[in-house]
Protein backbone atom coordinates (compact mmCIF):
# COMPACT_ATOMS: atom_id res chain seq x y z
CA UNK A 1 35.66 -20.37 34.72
CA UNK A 2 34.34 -19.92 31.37
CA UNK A 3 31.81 -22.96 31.71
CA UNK A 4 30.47 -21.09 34.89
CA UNK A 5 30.12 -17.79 33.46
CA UNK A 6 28.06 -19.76 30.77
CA UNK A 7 26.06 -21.60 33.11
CA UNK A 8 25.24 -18.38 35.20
CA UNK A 9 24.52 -16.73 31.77
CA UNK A 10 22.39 -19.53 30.78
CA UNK A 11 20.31 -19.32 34.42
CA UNK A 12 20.30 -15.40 34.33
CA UNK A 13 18.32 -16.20 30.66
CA UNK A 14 15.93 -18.97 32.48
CA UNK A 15 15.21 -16.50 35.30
CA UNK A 16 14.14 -13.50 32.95
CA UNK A 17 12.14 -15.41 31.12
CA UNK A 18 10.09 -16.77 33.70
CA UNK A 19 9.95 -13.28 35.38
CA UNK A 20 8.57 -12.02 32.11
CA UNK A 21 6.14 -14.81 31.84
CA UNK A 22 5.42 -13.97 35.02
CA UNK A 23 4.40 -10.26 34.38
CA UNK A 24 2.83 -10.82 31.51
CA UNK A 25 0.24 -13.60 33.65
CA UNK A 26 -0.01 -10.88 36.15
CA UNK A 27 -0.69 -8.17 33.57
CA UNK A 28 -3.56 -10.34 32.23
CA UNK A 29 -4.95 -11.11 35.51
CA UNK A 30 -5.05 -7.20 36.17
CA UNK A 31 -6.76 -6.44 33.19
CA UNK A 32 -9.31 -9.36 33.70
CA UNK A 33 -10.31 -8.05 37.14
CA UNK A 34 -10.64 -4.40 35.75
CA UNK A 35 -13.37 -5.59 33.80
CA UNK A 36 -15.25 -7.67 35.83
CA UNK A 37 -14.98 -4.56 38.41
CA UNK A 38 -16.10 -2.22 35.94
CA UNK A 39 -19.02 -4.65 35.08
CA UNK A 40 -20.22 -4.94 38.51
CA UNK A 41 -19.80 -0.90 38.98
CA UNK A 42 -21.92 -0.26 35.77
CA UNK A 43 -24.38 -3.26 37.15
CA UNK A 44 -24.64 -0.95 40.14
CA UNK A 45 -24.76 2.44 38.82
CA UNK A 46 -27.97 0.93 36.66
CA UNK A 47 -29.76 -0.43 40.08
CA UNK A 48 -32.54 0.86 41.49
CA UNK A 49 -30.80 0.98 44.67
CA UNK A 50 -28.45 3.05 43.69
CA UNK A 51 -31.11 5.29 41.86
CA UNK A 52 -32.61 5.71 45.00
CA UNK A 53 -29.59 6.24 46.95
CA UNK A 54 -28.73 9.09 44.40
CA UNK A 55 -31.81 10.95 45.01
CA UNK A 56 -32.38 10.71 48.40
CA UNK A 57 -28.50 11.25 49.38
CA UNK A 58 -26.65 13.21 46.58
CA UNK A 59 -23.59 12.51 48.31
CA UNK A 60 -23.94 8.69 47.51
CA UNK A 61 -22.49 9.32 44.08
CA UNK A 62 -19.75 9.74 45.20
């Protein structure tokens, strides 16, 4: 019994450390695609379309 409870201990260990791998892979992904989305939505804001858009519509701002 006691070399069970060892080898479940010993998976429950593998298994949290690959979730927290896991997270922290996701957590970086996350953070890259918030700044590629804020660089497109600044690239945007700054285009002339949008400049347009703003003045002729003052609801596209939004």
């Amino acid at each position: 019994m006691d070399v069970e409870a060892a080898r479940l201990a010993e998976d429950v260990d593998v298994s949290l450390a690959i979730a927290r791998r896991t997270v922290q892979v996701l957590r970086d992904d996350l953070s890259r695609e918030e700044d590629e989305l804020e660089a497109v939505d600044r690239e945007f804001r700054e285009s002339l379309s949008y400049r347009i858009g703003s003045m002729l519509c003052p609801n596209f701002r939004s």
